[in-house]
N, C-alpha and C. Protein backbone atom coordinates (compact mmCIF):
# COMPACT_ATOMS: atom_id res chain seq x y z
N UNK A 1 11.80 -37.73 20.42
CA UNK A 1 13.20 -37.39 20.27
C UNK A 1 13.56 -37.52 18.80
N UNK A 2 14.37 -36.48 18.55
CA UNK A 2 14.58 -36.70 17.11
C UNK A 2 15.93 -37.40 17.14
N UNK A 3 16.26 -37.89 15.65
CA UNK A 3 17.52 -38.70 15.33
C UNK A 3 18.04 -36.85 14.98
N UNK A 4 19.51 -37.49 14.74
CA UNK A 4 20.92 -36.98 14.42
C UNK A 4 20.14 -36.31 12.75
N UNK A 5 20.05 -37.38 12.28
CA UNK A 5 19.63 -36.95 11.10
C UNK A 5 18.34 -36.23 10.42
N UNK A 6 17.55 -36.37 11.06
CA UNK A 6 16.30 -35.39 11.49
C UNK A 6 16.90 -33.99 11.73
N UNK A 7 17.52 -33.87 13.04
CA UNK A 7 17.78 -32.41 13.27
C UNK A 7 18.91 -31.82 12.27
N UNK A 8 19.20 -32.79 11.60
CA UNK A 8 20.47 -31.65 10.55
C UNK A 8 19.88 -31.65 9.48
N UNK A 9 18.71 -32.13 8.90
CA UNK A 9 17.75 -32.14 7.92
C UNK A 9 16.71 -30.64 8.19
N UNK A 10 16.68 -30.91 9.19
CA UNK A 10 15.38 -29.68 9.90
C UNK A 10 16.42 -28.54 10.21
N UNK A 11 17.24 -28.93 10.63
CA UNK A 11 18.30 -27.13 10.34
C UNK A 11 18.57 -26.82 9.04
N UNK A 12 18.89 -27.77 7.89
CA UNK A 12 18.89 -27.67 6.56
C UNK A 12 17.64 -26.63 5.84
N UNK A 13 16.64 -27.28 6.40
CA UNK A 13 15.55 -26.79 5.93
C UNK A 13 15.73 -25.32 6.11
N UNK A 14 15.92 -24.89 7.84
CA UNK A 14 15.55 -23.30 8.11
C UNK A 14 16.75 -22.57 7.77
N UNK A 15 17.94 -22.90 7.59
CA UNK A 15 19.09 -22.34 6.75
C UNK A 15 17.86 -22.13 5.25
N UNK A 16 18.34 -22.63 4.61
CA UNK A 16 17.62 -22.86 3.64
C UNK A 16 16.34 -21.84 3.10
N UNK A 17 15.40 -22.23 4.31
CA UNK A 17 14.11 -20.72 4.34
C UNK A 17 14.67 -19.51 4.95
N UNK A 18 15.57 -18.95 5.22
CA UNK A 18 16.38 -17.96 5.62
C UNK A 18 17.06 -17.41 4.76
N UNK A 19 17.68 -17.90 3.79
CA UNK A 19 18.37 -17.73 2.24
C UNK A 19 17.09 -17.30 1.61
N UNK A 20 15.87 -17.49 1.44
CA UNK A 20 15.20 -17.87 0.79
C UNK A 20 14.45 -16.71 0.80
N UNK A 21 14.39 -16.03 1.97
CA UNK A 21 13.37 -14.70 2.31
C UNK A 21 13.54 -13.79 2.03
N UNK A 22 14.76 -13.26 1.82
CA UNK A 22 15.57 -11.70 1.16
C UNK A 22 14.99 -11.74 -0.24
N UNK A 23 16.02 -12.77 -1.63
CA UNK A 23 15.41 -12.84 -2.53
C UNK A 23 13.44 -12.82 -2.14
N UNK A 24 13.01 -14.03 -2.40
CA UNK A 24 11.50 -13.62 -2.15
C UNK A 24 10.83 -12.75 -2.09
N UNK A 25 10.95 -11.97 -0.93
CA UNK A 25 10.57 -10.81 -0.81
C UNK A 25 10.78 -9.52 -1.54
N UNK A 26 11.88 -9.59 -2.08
CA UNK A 26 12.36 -8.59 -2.86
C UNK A 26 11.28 -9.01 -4.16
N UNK A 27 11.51 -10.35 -4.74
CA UNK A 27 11.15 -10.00 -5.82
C UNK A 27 9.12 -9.90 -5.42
N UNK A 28 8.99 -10.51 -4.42
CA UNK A 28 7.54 -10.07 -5.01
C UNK A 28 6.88 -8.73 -4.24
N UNK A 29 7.99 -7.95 -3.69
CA UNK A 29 8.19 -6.41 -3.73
C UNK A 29 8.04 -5.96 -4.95
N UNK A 30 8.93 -5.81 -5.76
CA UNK A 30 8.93 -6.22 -7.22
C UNK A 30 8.01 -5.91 -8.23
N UNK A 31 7.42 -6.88 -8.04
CA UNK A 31 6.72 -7.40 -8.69
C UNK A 31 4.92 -6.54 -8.21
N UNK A 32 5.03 -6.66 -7.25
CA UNK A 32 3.79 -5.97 -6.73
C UNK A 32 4.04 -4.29 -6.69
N UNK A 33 5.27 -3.88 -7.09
CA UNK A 33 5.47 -2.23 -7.29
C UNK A 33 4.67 -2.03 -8.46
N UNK A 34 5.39 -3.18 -9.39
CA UNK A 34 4.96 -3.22 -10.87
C UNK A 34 3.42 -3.29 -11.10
N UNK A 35 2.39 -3.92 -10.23
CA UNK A 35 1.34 -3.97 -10.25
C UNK A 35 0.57 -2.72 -10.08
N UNK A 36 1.08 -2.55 -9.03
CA UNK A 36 0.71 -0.80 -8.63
C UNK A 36 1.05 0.20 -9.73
N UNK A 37 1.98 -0.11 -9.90
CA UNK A 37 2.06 1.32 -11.33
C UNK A 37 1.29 0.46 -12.41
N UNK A 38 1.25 -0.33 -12.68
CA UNK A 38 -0.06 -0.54 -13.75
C UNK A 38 -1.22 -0.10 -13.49
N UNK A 39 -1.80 0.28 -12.24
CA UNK A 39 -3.12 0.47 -11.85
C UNK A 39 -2.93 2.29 -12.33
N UNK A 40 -1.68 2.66 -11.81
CA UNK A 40 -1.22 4.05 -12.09
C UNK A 40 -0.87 4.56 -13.61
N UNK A 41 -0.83 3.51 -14.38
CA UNK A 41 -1.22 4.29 -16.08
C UNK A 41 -2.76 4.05 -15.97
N UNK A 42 -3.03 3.34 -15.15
CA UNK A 42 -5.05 3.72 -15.47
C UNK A 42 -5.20 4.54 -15.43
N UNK A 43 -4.62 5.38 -14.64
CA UNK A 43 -4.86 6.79 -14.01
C UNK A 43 -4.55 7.81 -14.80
N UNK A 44 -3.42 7.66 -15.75
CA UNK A 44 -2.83 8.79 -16.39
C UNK A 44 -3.52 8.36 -17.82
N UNK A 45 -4.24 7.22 -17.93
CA UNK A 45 -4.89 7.15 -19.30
C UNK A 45 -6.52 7.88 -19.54
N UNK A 46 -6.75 8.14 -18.03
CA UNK A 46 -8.02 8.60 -17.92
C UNK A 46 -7.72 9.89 -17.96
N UNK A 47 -6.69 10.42 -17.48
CA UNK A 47 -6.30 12.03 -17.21
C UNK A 47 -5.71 12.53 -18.47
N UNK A 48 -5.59 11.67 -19.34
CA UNK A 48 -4.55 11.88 -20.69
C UNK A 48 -5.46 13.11 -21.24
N UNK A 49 -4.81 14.57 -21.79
CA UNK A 49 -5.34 15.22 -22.57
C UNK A 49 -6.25 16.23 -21.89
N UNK A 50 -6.10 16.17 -20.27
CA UNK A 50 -7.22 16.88 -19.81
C UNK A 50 -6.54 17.96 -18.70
N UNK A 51 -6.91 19.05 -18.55
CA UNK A 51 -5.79 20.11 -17.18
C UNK A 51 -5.50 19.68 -16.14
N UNK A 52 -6.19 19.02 -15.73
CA UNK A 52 -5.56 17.50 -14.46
C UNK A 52 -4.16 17.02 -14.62
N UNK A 53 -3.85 16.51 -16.02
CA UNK A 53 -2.88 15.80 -16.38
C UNK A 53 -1.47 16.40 -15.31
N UNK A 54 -1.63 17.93 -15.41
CA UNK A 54 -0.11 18.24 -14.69
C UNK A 54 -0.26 17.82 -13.07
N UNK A 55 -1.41 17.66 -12.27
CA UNK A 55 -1.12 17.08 -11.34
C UNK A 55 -0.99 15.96 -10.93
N UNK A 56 -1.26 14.86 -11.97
CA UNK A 56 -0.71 13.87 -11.83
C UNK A 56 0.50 13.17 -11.37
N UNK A 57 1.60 13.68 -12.10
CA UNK A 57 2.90 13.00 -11.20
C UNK A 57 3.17 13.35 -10.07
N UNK A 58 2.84 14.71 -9.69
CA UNK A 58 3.27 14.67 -8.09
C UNK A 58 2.51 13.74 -7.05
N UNK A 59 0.78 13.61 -8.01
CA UNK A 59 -0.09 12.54 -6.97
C UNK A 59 0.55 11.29 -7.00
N UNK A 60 1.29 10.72 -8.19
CA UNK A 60 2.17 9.50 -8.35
C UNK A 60 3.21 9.84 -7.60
N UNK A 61 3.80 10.27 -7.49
CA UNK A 61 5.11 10.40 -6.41
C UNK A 61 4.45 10.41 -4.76
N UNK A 62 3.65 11.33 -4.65
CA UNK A 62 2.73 11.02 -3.23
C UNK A 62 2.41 9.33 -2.74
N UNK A 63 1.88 9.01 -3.39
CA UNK A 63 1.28 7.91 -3.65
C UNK A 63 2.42 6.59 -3.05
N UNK A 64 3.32 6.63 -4.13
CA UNK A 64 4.52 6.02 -4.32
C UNK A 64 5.36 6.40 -2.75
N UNK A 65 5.36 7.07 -2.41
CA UNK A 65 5.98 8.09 -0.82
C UNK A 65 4.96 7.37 0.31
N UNK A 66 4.35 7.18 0.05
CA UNK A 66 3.32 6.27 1.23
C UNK A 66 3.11 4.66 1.14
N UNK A 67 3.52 4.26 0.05
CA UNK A 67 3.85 3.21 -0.14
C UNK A 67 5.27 2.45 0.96
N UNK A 68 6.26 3.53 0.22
CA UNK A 68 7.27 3.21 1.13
C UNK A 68 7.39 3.40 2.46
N UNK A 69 6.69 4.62 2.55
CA UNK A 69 6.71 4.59 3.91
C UNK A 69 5.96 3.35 4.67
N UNK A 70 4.66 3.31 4.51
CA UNK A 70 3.90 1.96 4.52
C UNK A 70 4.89 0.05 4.92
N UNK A 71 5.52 0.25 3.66
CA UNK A 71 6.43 -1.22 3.66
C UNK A 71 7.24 -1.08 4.92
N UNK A 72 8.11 0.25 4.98
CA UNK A 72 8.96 0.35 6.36
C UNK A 72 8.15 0.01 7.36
N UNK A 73 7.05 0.90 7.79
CA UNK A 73 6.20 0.44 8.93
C UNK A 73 5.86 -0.87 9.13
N UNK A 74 4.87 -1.00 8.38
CA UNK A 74 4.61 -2.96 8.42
C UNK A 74 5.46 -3.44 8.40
N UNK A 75 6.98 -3.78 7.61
CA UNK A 75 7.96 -4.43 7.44
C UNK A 75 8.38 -4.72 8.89
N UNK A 76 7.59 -4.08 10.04
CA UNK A 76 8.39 -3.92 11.71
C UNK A 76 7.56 -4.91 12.22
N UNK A 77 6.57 -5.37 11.71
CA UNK A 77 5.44 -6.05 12.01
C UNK A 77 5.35 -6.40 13.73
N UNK A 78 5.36 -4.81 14.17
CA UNK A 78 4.61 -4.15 15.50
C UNK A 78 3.34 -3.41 15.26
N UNK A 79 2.64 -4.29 15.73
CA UNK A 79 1.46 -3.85 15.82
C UNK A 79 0.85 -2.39 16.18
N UNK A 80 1.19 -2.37 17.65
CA UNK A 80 1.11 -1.25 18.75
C UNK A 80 1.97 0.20 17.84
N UNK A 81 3.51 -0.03 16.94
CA UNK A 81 3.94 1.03 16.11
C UNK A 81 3.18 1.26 15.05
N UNK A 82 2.16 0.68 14.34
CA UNK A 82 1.32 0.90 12.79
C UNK A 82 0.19 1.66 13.55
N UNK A 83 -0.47 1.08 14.68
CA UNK A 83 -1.40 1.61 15.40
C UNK A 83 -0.88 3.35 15.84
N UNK A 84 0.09 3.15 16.14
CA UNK A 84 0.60 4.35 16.84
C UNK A 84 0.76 5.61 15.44
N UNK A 85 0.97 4.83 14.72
CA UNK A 85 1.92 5.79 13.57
C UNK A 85 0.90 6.58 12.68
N UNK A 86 -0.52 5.39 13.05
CA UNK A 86 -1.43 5.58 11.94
C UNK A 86 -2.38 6.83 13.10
N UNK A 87 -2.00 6.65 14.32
CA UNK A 87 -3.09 7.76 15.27
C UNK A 87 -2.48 8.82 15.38
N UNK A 88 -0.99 8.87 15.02
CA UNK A 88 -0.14 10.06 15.12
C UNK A 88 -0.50 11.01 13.71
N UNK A 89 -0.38 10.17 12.71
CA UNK A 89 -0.77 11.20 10.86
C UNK A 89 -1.85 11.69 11.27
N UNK A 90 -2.94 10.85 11.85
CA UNK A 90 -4.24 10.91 11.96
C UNK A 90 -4.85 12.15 12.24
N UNK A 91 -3.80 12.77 13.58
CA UNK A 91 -3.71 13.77 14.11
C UNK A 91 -2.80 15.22 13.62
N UNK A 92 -1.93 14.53 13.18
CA UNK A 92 -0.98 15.25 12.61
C UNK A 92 -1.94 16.31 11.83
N UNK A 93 -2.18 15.37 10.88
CA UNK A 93 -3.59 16.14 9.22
C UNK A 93 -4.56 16.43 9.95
N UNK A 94 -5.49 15.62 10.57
CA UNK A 94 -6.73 16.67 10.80
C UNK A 94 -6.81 17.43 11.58
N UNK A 95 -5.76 17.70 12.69
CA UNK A 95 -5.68 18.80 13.43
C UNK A 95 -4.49 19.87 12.82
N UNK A 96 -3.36 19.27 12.55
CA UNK A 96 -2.25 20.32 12.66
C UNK A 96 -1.95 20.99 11.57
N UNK A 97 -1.52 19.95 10.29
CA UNK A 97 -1.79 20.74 9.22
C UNK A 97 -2.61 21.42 8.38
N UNK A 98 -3.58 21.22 8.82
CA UNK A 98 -4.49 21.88 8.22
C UNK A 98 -4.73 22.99 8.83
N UNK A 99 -4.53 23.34 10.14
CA UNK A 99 -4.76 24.87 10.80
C UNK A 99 -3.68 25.07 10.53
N UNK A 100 -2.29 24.43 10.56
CA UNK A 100 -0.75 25.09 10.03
C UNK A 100 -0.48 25.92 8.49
N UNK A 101 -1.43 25.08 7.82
CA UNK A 101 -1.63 25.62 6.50
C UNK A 101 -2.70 26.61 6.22
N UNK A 102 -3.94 26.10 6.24
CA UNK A 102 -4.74 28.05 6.49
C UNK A 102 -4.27 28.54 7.36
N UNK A 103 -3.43 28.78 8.23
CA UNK A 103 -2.73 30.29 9.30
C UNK A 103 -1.88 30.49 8.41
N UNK A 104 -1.19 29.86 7.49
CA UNK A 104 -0.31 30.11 6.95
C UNK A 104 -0.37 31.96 6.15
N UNK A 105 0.97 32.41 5.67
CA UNK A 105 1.27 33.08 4.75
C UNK A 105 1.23 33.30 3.27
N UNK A 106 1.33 31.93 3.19
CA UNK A 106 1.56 31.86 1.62
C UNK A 106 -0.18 31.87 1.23
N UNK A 107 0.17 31.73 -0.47
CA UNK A 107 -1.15 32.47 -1.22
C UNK A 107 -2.02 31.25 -1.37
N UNK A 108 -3.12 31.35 -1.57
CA UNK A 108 -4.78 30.24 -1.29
C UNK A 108 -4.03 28.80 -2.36
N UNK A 109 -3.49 29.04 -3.41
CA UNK A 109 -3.27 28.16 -4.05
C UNK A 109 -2.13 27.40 -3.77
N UNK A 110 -0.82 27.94 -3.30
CA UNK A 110 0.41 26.86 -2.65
C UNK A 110 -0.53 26.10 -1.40
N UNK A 111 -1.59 26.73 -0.44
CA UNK A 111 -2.19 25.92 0.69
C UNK A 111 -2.76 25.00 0.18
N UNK A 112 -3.71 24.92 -0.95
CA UNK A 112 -4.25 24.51 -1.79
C UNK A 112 -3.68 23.15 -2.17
N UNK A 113 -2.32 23.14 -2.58
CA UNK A 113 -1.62 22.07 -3.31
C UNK A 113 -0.97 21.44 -1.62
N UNK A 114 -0.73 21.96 -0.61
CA UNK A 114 -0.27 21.10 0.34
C UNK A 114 -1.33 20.67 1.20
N UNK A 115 -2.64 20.83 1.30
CA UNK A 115 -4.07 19.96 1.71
C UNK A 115 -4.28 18.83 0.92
N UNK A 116 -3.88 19.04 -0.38
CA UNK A 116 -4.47 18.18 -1.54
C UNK A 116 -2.84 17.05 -1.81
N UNK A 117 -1.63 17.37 -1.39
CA UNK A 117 -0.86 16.35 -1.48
C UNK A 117 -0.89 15.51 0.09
N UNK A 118 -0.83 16.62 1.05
CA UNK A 118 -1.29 15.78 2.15
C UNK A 118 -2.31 14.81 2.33
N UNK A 119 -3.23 14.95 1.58
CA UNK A 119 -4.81 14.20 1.83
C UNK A 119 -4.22 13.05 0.87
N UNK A 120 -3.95 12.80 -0.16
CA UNK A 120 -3.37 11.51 -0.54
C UNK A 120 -2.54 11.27 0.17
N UNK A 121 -1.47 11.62 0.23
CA UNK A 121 -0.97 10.71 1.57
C UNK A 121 -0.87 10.08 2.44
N UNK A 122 -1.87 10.90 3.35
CA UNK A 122 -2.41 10.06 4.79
C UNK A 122 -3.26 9.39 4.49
N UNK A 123 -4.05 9.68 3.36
CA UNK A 123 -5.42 8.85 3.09
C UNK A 123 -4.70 7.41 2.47
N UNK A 124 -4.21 7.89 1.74
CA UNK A 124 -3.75 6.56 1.18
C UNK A 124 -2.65 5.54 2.27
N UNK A 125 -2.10 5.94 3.44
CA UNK A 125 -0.81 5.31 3.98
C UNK A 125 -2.20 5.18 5.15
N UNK A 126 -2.59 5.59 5.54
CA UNK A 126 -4.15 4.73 6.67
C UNK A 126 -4.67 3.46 6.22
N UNK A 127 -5.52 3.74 4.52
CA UNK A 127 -5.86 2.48 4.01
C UNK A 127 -4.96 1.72 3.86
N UNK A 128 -3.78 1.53 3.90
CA UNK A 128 -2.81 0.54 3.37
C UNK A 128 -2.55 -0.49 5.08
N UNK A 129 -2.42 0.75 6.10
CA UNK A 129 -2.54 0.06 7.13
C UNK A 129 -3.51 -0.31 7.43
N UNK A 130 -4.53 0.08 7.20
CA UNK A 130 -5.96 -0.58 7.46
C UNK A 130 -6.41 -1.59 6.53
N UNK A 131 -5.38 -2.21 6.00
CA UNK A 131 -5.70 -3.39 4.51
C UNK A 131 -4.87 -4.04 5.27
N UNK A 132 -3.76 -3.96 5.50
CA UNK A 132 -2.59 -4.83 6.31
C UNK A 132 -3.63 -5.43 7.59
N UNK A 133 -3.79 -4.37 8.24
CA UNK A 133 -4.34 -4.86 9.47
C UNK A 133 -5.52 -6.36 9.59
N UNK A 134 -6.49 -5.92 7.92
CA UNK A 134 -8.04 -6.59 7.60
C UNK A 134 -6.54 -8.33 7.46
N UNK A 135 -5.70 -7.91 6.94
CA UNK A 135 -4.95 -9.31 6.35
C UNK A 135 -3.98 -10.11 7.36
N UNK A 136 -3.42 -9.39 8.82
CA UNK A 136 -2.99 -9.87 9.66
C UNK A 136 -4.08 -10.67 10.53
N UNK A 137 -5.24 -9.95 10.61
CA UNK A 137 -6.30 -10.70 11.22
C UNK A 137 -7.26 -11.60 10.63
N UNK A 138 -6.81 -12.16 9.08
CA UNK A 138 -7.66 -13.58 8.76
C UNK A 138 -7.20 -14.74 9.36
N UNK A 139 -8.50 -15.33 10.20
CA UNK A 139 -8.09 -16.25 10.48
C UNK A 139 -8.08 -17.79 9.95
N UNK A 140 -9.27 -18.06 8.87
CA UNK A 140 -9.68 -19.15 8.43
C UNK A 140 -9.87 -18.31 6.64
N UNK A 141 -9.22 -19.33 6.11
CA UNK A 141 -9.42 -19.37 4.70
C UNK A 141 -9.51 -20.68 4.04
N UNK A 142 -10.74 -20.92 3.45
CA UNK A 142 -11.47 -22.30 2.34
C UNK A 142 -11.17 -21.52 1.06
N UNK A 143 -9.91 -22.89 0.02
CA UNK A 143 -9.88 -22.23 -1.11
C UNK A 143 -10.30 -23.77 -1.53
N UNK A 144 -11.06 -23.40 -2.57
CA UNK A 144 -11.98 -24.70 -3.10
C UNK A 144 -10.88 -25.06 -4.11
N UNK A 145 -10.24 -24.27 -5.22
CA UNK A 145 -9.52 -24.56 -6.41
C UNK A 145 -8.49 -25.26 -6.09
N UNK A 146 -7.69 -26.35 -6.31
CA UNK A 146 -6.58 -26.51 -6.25
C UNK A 146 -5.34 -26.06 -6.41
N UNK A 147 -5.63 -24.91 -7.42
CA UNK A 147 -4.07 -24.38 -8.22
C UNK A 147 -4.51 -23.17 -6.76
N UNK A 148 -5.03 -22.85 -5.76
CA UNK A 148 -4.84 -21.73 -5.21
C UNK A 148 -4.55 -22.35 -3.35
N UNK A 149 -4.42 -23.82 -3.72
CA UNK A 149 -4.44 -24.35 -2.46
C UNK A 149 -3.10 -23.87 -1.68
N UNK A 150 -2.21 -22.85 -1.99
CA UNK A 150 -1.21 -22.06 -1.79
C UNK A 150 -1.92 -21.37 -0.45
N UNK A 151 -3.48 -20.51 -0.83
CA UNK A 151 -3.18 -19.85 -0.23
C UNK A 151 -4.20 -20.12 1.08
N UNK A 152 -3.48 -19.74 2.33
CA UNK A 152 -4.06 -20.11 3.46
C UNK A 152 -3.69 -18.91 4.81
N UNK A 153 -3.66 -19.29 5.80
CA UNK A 153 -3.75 -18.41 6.97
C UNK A 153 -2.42 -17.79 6.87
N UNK A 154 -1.37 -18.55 6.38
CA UNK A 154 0.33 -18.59 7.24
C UNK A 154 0.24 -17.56 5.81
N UNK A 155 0.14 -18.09 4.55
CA UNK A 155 0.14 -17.16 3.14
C UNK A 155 -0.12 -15.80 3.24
N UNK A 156 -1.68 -15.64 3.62
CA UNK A 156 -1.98 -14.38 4.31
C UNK A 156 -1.33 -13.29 5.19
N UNK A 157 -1.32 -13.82 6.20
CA UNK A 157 -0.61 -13.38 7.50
C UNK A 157 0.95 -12.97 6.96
N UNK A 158 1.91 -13.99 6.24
CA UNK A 158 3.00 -13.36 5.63
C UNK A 158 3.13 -12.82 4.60
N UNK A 159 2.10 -12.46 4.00
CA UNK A 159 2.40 -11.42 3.03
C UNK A 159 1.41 -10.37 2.88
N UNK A 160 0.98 -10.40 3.98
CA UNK A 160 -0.06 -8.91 4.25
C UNK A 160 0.99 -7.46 3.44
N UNK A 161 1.59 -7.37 3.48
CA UNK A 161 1.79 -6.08 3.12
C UNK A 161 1.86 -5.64 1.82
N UNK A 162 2.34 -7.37 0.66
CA UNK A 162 1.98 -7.22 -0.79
C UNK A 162 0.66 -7.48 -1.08
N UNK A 163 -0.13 -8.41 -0.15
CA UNK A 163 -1.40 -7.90 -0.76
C UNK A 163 -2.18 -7.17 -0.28
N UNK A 164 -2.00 -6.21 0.99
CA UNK A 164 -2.17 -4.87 0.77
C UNK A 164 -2.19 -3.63 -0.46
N UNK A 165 -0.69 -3.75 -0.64
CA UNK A 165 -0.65 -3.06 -1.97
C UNK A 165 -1.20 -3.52 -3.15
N UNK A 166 -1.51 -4.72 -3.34
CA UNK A 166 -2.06 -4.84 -4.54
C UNK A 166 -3.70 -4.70 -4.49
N UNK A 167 -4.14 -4.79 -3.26
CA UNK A 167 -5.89 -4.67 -2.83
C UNK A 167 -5.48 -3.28 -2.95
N UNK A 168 -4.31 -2.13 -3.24
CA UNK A 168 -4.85 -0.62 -3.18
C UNK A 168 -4.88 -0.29 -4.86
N UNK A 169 -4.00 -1.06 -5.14
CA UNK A 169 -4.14 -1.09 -6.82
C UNK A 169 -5.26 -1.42 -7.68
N UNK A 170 -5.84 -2.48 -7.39
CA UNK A 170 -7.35 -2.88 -7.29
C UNK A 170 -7.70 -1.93 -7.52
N UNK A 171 -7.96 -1.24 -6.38
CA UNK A 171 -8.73 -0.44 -5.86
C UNK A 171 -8.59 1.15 -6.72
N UNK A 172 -7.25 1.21 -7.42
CA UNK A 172 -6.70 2.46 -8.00
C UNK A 172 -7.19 2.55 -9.08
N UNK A 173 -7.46 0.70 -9.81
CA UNK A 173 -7.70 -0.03 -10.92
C UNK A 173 -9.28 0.75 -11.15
N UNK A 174 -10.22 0.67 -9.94
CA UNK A 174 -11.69 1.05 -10.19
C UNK A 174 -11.88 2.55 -9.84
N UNK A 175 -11.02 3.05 -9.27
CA UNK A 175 -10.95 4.16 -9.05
C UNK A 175 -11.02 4.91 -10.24
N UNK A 176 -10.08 4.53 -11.31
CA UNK A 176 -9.58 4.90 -12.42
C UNK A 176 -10.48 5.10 -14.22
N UNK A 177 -11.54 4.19 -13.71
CA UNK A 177 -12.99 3.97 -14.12
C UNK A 177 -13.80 4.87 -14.11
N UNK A 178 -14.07 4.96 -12.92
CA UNK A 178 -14.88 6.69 -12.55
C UNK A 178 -14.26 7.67 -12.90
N UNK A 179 -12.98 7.99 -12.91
CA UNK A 179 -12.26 9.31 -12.60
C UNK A 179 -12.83 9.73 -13.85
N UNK A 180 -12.30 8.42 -15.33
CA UNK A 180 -12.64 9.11 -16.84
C UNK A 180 -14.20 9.01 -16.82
N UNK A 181 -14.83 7.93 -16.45
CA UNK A 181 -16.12 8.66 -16.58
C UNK A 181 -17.01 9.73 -15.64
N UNK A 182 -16.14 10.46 -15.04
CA UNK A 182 -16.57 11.89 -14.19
C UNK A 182 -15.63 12.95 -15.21
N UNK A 183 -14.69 12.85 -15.94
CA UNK A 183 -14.33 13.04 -16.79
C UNK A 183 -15.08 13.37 -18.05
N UNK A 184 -15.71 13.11 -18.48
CA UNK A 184 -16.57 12.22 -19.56
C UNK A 184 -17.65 13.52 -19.36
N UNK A 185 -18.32 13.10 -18.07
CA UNK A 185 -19.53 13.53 -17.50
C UNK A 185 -19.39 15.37 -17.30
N UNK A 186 -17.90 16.21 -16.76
CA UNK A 186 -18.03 17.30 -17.12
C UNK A 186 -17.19 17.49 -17.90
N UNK A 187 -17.52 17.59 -18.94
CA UNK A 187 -15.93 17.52 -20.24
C UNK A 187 -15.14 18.63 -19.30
N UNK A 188 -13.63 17.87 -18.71
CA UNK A 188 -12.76 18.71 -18.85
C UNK A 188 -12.05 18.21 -20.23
């Protein structure tokens, strides 16, 4: 049984972590946008100077468009809806648009640019749920360092969706490596 003063201490507390989650989250929303577009001048530093360069921002705006969409989804943290959402694109792209777009009318190169903005898209808003997903399901984490003794199961599990995005930035980070040295390799 708790005392009087226990339970208005322990409601203190969850008032308290309730105030606490809006800010938070926002900022290390934030903060992890900011990460991501750092991985995204990798990208435009490798493309700098080369005929690529003009498709760049729309792949950054793509990119950035699946992101958000991404945060909305997970932000529901329904499982069975990310699952659903991610078998619905799934289908959407490899069956529909892509026969919607070659049947199409328009000329080889507008089809061209809507295969190639679609395919970042879905590609990229799958892995993000499929990074969320690898991070909702850790169950045991040993951090030997002290300064990281932060992070653990509950760490994980609640903030799967920023370090999602930042494991895609990573990932944009090495991506961005190759691109200039495939770059490099056929001089554009």
């Amino acid at each position: 049984m708790e005392t009087r003063t226990q339970k208005n201490e322990r409601k203190r507390r969850e008032i308290r972590k309730m105030i606490l989650v809006g800010p938070k989250l926002l900022i290390s929303i934030g903060l992890t946008f900011f990460i991501y577009l750092l991985s995204m001048v990798l990208w435009v530093r490798a493309l700098n100077g080369t005929e690529l360069m003009g498709v760049l921002a729309p792949i950054i705006t793509v990119n950035i468009a699946a992101i958000g969409f991404f945060i909305m989804v997970g932000s529901g943290h329904l499982r069975f809806f990310a699952y659903f959402t991610k078998s619905f694109f799934k289908i959407l792209f490899t069956a529909w648009v892509v026969v919607i777009i070659q049947f199409s009318v328009v000329d080889k190169l507008t089809q061209n640019v809507w295969v190639l903005f679609s395919v970042f898209f879905f590609v990229y808003f799958e892995v993000l749920l499929e990074l969320n997903d690898f991070f909702l399901n850790v169950r045991e984490v040993n951090v030997r360092w002290k300064w990281l003794s932060f992070i653990n199961n509950d760490f994980i599990n609640s903030n799967s969706i920023v370090l999602s995005i930042i494991t895609l930035a990573v990932i944009n980070a090495g991506i961005s490596y190759f691109i200039e040295d495939l770059i490099k390799t056929i001089n554009l």
